[in-house]
N, C-alpha and C. Protein backbone atom coordinates (compact mmCIF):
# COMPACT_ATOMS: atom_id res chain seq x y z
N UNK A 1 42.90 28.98 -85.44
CA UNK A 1 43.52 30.19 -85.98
C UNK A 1 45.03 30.02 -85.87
N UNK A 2 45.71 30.16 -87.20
CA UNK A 2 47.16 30.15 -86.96
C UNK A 2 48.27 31.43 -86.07
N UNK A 3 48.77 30.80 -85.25
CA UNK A 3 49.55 32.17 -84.55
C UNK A 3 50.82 32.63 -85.24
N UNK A 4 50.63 33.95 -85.50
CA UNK A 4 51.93 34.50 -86.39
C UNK A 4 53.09 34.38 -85.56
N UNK A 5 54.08 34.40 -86.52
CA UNK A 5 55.27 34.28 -85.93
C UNK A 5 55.90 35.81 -85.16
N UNK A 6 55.50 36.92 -86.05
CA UNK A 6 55.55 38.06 -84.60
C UNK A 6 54.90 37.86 -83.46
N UNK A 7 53.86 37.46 -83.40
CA UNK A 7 53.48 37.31 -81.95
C UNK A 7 53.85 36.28 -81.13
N UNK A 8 53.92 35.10 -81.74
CA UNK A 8 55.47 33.92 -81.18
C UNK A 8 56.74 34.56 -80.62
N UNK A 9 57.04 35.53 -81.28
CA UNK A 9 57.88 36.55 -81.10
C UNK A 9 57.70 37.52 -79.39
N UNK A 10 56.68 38.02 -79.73
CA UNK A 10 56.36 38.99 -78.69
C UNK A 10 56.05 38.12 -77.78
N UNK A 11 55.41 37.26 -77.80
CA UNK A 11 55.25 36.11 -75.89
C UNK A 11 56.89 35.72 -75.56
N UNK A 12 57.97 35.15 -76.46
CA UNK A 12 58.79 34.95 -76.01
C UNK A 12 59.64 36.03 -75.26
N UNK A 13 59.53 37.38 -75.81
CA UNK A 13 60.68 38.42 -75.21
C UNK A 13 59.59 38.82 -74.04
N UNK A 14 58.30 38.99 -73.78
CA UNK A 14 57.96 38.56 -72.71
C UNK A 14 57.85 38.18 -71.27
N UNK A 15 58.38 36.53 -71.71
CA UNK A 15 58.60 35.43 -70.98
C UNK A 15 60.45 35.73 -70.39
N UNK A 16 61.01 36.41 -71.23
CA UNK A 16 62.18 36.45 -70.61
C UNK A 16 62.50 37.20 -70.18
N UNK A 17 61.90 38.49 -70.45
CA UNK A 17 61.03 39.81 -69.06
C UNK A 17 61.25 39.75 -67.99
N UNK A 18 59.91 38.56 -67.52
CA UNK A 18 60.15 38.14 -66.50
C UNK A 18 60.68 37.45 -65.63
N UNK A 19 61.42 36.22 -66.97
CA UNK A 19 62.29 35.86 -65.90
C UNK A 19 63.49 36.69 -65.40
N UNK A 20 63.88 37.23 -66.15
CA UNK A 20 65.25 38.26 -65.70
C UNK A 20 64.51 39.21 -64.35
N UNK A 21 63.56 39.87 -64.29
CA UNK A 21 62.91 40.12 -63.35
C UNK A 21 62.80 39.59 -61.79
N UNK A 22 62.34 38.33 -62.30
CA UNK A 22 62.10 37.40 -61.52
C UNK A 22 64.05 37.10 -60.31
N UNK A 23 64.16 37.02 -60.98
CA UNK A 23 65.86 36.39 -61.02
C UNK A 23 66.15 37.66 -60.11
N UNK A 24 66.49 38.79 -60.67
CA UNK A 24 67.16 39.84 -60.02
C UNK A 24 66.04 40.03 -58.29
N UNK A 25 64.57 39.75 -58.60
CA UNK A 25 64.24 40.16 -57.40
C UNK A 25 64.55 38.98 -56.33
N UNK A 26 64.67 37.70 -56.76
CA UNK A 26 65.26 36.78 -55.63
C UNK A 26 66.35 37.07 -55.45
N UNK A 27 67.44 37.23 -55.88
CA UNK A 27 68.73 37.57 -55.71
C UNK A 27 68.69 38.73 -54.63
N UNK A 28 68.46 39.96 -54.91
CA UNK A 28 68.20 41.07 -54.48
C UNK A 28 67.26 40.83 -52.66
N UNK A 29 66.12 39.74 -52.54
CA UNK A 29 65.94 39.11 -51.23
C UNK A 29 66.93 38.87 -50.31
N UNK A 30 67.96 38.01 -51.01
CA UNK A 30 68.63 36.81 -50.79
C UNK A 30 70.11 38.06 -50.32
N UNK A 31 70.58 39.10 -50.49
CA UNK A 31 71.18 39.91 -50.23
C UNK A 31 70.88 40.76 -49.12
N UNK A 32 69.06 41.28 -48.94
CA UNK A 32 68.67 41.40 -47.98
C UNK A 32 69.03 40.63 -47.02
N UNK A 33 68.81 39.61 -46.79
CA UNK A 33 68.12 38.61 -45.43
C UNK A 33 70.16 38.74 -44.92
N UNK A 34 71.29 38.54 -45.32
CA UNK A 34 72.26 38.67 -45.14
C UNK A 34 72.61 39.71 -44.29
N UNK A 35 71.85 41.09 -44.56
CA UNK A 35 72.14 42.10 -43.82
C UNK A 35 71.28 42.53 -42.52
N UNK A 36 70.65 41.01 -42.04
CA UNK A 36 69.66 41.13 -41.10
C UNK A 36 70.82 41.17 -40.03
N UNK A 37 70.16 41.93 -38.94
CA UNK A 37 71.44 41.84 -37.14
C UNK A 37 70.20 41.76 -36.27
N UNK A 38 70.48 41.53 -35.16
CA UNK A 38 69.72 41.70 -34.47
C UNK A 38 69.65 42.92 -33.35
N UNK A 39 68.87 43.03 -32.24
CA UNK A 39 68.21 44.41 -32.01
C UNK A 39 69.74 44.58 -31.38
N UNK A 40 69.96 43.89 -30.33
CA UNK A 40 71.37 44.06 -29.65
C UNK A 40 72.74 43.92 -30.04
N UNK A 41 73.50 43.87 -29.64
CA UNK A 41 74.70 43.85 -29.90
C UNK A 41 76.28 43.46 -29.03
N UNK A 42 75.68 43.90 -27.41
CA UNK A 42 76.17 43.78 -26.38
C UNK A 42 75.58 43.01 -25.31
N UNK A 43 75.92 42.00 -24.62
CA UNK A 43 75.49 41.35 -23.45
C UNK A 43 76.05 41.65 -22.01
N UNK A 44 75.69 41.53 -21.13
CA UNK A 44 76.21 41.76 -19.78
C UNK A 44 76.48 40.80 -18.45
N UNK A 45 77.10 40.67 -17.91
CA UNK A 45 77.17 40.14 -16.48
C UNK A 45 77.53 40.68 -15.55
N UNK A 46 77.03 40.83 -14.60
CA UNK A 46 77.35 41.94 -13.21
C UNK A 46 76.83 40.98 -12.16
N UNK A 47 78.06 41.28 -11.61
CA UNK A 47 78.33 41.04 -9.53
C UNK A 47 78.53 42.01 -8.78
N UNK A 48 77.86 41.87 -7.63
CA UNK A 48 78.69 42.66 -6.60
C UNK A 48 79.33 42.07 -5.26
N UNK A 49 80.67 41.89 -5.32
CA UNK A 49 80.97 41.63 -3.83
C UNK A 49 80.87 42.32 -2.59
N UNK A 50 80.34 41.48 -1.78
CA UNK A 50 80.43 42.57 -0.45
C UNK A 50 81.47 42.49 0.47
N UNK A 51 81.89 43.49 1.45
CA UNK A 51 82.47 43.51 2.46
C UNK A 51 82.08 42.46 3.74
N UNK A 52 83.13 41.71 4.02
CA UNK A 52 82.82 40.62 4.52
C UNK A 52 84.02 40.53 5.80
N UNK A 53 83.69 41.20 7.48
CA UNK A 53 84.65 40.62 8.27
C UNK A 53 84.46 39.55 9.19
N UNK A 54 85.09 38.99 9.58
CA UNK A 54 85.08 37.34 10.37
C UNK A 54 86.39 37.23 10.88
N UNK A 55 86.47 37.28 12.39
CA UNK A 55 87.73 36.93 12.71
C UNK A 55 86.97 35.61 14.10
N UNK A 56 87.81 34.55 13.65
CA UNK A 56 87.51 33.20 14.22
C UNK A 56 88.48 32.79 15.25
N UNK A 57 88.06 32.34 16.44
CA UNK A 57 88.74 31.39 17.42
C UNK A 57 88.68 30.06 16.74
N UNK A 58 90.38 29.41 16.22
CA UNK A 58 89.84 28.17 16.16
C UNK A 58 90.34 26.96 17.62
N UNK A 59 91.23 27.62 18.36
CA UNK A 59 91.70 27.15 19.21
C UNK A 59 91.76 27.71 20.66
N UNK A 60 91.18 27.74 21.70
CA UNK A 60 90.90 28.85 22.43
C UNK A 60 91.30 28.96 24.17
N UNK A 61 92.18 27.49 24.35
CA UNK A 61 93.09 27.52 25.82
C UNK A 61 94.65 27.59 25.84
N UNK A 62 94.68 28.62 26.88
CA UNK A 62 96.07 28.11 27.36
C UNK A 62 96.12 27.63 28.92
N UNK A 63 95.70 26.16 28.72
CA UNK A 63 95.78 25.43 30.03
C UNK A 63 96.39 25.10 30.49
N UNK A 64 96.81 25.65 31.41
CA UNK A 64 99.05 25.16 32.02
C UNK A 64 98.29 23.81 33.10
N UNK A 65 97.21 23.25 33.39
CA UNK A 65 97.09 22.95 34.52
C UNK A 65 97.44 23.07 35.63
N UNK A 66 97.64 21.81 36.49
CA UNK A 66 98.06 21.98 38.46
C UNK A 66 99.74 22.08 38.39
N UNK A 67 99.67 22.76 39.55
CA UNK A 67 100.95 22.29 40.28
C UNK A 67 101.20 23.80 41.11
N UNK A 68 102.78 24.01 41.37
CA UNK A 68 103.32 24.74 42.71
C UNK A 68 103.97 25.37 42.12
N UNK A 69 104.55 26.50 43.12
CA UNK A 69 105.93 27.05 43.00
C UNK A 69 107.13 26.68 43.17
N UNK A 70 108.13 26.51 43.30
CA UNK A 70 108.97 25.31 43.78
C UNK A 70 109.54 26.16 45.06
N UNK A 71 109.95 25.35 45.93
CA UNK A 71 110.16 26.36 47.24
C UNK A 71 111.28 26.76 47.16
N UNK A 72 112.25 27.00 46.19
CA UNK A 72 113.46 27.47 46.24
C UNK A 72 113.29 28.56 45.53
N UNK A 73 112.12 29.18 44.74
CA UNK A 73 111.81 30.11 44.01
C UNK A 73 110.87 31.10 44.34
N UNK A 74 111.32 32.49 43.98
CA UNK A 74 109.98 33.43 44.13
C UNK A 74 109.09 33.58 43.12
N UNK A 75 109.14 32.66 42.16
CA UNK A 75 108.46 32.69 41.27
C UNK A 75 108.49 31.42 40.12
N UNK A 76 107.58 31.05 39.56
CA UNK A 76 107.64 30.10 38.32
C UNK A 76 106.83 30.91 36.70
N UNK A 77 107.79 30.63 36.01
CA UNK A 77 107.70 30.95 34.63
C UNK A 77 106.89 30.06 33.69
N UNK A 78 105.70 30.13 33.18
CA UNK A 78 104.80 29.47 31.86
C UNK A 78 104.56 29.88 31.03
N UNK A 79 104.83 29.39 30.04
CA UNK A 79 104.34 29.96 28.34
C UNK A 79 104.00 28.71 27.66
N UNK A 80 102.84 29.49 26.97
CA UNK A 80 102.62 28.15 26.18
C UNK A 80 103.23 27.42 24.85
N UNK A 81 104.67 27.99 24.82
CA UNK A 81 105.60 26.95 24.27
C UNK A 81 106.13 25.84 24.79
N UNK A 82 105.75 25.52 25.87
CA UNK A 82 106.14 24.54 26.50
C UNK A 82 107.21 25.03 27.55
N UNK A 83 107.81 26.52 27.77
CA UNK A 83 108.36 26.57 28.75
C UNK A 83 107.99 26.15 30.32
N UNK A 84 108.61 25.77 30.88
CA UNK A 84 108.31 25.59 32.47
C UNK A 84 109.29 25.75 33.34
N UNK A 85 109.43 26.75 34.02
CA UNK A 85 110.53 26.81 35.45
C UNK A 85 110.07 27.28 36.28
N UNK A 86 110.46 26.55 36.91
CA UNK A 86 110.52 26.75 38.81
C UNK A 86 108.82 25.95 39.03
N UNK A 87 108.46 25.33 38.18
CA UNK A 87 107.10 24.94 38.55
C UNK A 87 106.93 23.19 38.48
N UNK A 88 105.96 23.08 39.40
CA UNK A 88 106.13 21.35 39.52
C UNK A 88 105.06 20.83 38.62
N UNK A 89 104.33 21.65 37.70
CA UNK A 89 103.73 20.67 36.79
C UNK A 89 103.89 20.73 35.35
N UNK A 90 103.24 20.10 34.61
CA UNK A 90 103.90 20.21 32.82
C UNK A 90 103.83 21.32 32.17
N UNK A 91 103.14 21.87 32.55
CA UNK A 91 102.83 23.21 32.12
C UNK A 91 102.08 22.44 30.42
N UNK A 92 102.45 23.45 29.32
CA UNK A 92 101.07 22.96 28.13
C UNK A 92 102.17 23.92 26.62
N UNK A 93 101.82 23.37 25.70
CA UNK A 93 102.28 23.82 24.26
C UNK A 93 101.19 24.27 23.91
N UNK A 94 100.25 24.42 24.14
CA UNK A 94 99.21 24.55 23.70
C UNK A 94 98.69 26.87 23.71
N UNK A 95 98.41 26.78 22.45
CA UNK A 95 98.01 28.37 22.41
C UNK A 95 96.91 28.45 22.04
N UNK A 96 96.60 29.95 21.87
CA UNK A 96 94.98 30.05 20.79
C UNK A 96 95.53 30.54 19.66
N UNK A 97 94.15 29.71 18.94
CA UNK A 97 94.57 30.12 17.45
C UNK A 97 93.90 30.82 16.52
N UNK A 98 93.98 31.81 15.90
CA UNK A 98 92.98 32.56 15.36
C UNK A 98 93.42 32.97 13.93
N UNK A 99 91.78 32.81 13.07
CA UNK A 99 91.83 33.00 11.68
C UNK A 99 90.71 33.77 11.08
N UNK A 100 91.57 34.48 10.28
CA UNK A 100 90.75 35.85 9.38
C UNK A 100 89.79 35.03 8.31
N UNK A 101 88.23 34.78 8.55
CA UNK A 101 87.33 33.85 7.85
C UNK A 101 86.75 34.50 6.43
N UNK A 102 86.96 36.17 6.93
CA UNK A 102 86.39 36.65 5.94
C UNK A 102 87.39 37.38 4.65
N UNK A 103 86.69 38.66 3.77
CA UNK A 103 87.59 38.63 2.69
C UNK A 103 87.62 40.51 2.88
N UNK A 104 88.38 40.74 3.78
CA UNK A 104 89.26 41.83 4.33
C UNK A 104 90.23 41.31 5.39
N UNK A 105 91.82 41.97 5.05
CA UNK A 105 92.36 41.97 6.09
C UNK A 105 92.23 42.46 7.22
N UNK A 106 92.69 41.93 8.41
CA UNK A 106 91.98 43.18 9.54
C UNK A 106 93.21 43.45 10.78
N UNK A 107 92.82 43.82 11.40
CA UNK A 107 93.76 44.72 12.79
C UNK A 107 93.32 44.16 13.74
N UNK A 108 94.15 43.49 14.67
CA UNK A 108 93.68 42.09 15.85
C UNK A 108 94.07 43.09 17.00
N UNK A 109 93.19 42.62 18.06
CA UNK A 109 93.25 43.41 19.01
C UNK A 109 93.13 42.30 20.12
N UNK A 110 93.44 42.72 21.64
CA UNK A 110 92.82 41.83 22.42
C UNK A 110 92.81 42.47 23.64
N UNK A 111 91.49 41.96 24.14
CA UNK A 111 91.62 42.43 25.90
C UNK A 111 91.33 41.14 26.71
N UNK A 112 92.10 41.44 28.04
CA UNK A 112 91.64 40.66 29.16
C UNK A 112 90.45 41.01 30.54
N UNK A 113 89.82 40.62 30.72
CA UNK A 113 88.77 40.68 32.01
C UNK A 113 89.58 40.80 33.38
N UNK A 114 90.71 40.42 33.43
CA UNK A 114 91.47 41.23 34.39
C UNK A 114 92.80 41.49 34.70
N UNK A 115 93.13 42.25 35.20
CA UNK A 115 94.82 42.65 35.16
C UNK A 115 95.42 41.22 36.01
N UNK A 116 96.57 40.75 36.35
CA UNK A 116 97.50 40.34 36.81
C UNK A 116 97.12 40.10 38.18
N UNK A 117 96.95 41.41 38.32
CA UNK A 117 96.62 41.02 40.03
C UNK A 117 95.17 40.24 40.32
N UNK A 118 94.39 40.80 39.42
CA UNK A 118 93.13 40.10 39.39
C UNK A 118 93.34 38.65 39.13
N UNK A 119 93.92 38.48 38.21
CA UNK A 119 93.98 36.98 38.04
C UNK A 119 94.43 35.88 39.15
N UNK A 120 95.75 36.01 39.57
CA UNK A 120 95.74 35.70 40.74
C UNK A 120 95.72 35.64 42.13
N UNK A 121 94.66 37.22 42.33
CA UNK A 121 94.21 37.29 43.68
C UNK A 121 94.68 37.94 44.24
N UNK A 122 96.15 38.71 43.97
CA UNK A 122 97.00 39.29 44.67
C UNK A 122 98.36 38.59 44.34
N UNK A 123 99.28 38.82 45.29
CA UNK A 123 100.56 38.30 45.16
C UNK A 123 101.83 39.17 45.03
N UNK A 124 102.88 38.49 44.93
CA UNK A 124 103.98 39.75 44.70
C UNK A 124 104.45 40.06 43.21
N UNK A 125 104.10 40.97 42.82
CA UNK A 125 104.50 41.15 41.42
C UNK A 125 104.38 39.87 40.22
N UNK A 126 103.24 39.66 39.62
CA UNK A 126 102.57 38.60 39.28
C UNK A 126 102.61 39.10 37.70
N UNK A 127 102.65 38.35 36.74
CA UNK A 127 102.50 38.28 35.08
C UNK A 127 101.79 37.67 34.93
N UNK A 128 101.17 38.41 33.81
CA UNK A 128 100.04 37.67 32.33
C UNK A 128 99.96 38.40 31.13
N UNK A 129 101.08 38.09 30.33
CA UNK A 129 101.23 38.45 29.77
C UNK A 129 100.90 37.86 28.06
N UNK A 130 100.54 38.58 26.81
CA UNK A 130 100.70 37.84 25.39
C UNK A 130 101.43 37.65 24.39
N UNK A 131 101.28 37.48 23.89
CA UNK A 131 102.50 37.46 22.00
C UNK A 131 101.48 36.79 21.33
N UNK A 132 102.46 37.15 20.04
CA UNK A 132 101.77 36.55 19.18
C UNK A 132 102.72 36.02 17.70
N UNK A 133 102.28 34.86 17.30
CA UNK A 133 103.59 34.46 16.62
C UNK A 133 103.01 33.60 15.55
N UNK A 134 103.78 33.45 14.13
CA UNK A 134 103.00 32.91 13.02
C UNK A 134 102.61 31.23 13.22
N UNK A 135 103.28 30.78 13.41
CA UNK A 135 103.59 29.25 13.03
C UNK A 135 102.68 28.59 13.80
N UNK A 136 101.68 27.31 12.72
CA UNK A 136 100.22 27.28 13.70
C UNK A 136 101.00 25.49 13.32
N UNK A 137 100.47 24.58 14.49
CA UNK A 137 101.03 23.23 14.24
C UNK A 137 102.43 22.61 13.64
N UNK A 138 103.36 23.31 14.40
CA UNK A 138 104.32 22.94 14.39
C UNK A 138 104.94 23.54 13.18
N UNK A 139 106.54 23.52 13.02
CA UNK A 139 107.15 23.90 11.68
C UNK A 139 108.31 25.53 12.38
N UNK A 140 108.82 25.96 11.65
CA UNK A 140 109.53 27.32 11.87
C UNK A 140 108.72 28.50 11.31
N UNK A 141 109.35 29.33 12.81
CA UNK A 141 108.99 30.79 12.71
C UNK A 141 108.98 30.70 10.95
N UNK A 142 107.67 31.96 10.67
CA UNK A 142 107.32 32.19 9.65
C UNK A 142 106.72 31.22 8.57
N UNK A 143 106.53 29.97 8.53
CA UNK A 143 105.84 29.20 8.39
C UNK A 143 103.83 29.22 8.50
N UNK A 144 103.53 29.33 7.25
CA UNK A 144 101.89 29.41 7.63
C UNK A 144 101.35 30.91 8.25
N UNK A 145 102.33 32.23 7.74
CA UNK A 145 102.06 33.36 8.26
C UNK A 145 101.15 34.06 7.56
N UNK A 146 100.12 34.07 8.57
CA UNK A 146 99.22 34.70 8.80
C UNK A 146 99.09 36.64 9.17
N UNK A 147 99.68 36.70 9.75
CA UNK A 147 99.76 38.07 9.99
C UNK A 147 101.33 38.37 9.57
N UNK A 148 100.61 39.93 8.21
CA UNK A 148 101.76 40.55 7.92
C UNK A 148 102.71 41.63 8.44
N UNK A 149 102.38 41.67 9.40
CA UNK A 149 102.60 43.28 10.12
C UNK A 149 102.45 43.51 11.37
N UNK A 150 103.41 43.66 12.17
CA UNK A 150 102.80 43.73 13.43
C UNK A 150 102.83 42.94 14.70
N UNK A 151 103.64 41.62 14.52
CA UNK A 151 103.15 40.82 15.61
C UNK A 151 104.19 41.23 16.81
N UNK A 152 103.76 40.56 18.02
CA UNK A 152 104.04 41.08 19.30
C UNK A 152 104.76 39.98 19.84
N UNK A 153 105.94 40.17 20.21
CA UNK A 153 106.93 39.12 19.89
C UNK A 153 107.08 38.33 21.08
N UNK A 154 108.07 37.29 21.29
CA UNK A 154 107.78 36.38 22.66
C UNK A 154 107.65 37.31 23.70
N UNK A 155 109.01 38.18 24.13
CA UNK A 155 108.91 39.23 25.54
C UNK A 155 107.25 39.29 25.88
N UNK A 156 106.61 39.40 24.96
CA UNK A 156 105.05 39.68 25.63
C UNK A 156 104.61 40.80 25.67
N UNK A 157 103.44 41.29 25.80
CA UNK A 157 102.97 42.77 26.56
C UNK A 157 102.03 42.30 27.55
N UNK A 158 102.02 43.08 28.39
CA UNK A 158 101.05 42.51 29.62
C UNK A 158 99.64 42.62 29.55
N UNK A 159 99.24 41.90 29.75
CA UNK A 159 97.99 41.89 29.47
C UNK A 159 97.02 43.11 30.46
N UNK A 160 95.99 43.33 29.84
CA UNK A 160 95.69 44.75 30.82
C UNK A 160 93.46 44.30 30.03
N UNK A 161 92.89 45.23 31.03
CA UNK A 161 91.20 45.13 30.46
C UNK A 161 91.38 46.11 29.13
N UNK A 162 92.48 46.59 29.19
CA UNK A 162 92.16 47.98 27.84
C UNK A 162 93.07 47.16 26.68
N UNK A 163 92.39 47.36 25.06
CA UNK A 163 92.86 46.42 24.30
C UNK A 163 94.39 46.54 23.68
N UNK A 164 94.88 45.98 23.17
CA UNK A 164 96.33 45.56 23.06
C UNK A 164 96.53 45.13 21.82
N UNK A 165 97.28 45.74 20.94
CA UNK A 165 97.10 45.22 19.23
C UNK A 165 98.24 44.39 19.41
N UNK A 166 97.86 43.25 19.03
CA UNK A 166 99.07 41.80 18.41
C UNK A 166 99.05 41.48 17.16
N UNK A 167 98.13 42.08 16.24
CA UNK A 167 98.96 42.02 14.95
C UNK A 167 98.11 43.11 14.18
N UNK A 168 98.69 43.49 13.13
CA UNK A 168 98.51 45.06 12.36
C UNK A 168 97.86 44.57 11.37
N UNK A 169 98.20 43.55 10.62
CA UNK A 169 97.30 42.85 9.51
C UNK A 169 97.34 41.33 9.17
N UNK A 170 96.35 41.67 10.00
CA UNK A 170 96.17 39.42 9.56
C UNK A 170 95.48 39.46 7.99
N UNK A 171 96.26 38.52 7.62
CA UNK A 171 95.53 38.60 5.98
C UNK A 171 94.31 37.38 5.79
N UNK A 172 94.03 38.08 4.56
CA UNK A 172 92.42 36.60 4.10
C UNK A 172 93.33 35.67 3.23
N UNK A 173 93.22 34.48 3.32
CA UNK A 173 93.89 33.45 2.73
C UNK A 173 92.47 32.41 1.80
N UNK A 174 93.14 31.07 1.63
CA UNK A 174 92.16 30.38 1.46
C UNK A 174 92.12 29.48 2.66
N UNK A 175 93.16 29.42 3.61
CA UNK A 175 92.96 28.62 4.65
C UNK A 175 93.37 27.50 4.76
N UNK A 176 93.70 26.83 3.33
CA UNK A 176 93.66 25.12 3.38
C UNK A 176 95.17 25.09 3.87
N UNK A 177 96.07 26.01 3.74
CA UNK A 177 97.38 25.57 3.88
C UNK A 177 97.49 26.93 5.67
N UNK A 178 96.55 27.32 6.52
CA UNK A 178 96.56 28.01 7.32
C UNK A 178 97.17 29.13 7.32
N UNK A 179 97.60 30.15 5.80
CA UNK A 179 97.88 31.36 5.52
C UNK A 179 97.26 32.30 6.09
N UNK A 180 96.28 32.07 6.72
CA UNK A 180 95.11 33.27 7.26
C UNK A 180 95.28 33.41 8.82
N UNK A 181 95.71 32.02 8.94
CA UNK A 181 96.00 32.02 10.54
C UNK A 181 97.06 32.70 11.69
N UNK A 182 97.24 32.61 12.59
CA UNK A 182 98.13 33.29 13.38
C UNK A 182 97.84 32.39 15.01
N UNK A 183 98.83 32.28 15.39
CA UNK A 183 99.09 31.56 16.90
C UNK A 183 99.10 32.88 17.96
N UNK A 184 98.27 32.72 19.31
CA UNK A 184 98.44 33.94 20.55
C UNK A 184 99.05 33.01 21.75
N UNK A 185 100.09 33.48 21.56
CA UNK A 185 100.67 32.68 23.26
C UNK A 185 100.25 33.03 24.53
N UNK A 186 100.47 32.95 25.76
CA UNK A 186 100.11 32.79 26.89
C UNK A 186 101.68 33.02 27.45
N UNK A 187 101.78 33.99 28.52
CA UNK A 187 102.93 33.75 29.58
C UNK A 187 102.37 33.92 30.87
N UNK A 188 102.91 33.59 32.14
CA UNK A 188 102.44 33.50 33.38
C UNK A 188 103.92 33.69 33.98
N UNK A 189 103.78 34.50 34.89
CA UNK A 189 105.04 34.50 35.78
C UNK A 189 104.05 34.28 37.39
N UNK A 190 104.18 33.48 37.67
CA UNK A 190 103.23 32.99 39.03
C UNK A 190 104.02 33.09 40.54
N UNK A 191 103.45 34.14 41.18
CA UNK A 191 104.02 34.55 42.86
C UNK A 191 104.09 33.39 43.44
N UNK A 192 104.79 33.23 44.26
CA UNK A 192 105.28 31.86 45.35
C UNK A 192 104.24 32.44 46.22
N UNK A 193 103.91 33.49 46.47
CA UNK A 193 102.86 33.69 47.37
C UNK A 193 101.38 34.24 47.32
N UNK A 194 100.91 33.57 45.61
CA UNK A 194 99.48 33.59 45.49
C UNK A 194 99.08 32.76 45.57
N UNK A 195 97.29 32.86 45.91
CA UNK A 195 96.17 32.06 46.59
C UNK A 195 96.61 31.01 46.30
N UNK A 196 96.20 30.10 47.03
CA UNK A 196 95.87 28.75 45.82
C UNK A 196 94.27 28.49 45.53
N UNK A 197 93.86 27.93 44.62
CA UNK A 197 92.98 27.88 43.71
C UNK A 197 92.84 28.25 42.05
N UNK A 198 91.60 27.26 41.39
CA UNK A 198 92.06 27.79 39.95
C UNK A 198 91.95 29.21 39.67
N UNK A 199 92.77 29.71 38.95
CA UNK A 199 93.11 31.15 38.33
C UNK A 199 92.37 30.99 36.87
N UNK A 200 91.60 31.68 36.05
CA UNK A 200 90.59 31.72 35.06
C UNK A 200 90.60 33.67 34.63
N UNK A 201 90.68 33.79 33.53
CA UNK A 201 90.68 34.85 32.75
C UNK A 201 90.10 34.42 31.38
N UNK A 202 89.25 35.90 30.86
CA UNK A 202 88.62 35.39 29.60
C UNK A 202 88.90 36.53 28.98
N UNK A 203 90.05 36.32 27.62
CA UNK A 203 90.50 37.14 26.37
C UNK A 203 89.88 37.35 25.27
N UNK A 204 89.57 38.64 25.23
CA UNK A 204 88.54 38.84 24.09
C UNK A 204 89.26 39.48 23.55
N UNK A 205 89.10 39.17 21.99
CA UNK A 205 89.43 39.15 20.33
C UNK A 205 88.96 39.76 19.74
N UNK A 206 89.24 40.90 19.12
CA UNK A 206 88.81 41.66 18.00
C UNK A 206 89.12 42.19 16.72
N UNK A 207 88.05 42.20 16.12
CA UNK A 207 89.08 42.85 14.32
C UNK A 207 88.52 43.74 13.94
N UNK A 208 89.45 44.53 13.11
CA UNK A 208 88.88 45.70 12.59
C UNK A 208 89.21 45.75 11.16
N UNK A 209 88.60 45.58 10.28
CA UNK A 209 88.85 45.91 8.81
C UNK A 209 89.57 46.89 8.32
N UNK A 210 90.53 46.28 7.45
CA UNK A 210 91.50 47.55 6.89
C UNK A 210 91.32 47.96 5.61
């Protein structure tokens, strides 16, 4: 059967029906999928730091070792800067050293286990006294300071069982360069006429978060 040319006609407009059809609905997909997001939009990370105090002995004698009074004196003078008078042995440079480990500054305190007289037994008007001073291993005052506020200067305060603030705020550092640290000296003013035997006291350290 021959196919007329109108209906040659009518399959072709048709055929291009659909493709125009065709065409606009891929397109029209393809515009969709562009405007896809996803459910969220925002991400998160959360910490919490905690409160963290630590106050550390890293150095913890002041050992003057042996020796006398000198007999021309009523007394001999020690600190652990290396002072020594009126006394016949080397006496010591040596202090304690203490560092703020954690991440609050804090308020240093200290007590002794016994007064003066306790320490050496009696005697005539006898010292034990502290300070406290920045510079840890050598170098000048203010060097490696550790405590901002507060420190208790060579003169000393006497040491007593009830506590005694030597510095107002030792700060948190990182430590590597000893910013956190702080030096406690030692003085002794020793009677020509106490006991003999070793003399021993134990200084306790405390912090309080600021």
């Amino acid at each position: 059967m021959d196919i007329s040319n109108k209906f040659l006609a009518f399959l072709l407009v048709i055929a291009i029906i659909v493709t125009i059809v065709g065409a606009w609905y891929s397109v029209d997909k393809v515009n969709n999928l562009a405007l896809i997001t996803g459910y969220g939009t925002e991400g998160y990370v959360n910490v919490t730091i905690s409160n963290y105090s630590s106050l550390n002995v890293t150095a913890t004698d002041c050992n003057f070792g042996s020796g006398y009074v000198l007999s021309n004196a009523s007394s001999a003078k020690l600190a652990s800067n290396g002072t020594v008078i009126d006394w016949s042995g080397a006496g010591t440079s040596s202090s304690m050293h203490l560092q703020n480990d954690g991440n609050r500054n804090l308020s240093v305190n200290v007590s002794s286990s016994k007064t003066a007289s306790g320490f050496f037994d009696g005697g005539t008007s006898p010292s034990v006294k502290v300070w406290s001073f920045h510079t840890i291993g050598g170098g000048p005052v203010n060097t490696e300071a550790g405590c901002d506020n507060g420190l208790v200067g060579y003169t000393g305060t006497e040491m007593d069982t009830s506590q005694i603030t030597i510095c107002k705020n030792l700060v948190t550092g990182s430590g590597t360069t000893k910013d956190d640290m702080m030096s406690v000296g030692c003085y002794l003013s020793v009677p020509n006429d106490a006991p003999t035997g070793a003399k021993t006291d134990v200084w306790t350290f405390t912090g309080t978060s600021l």
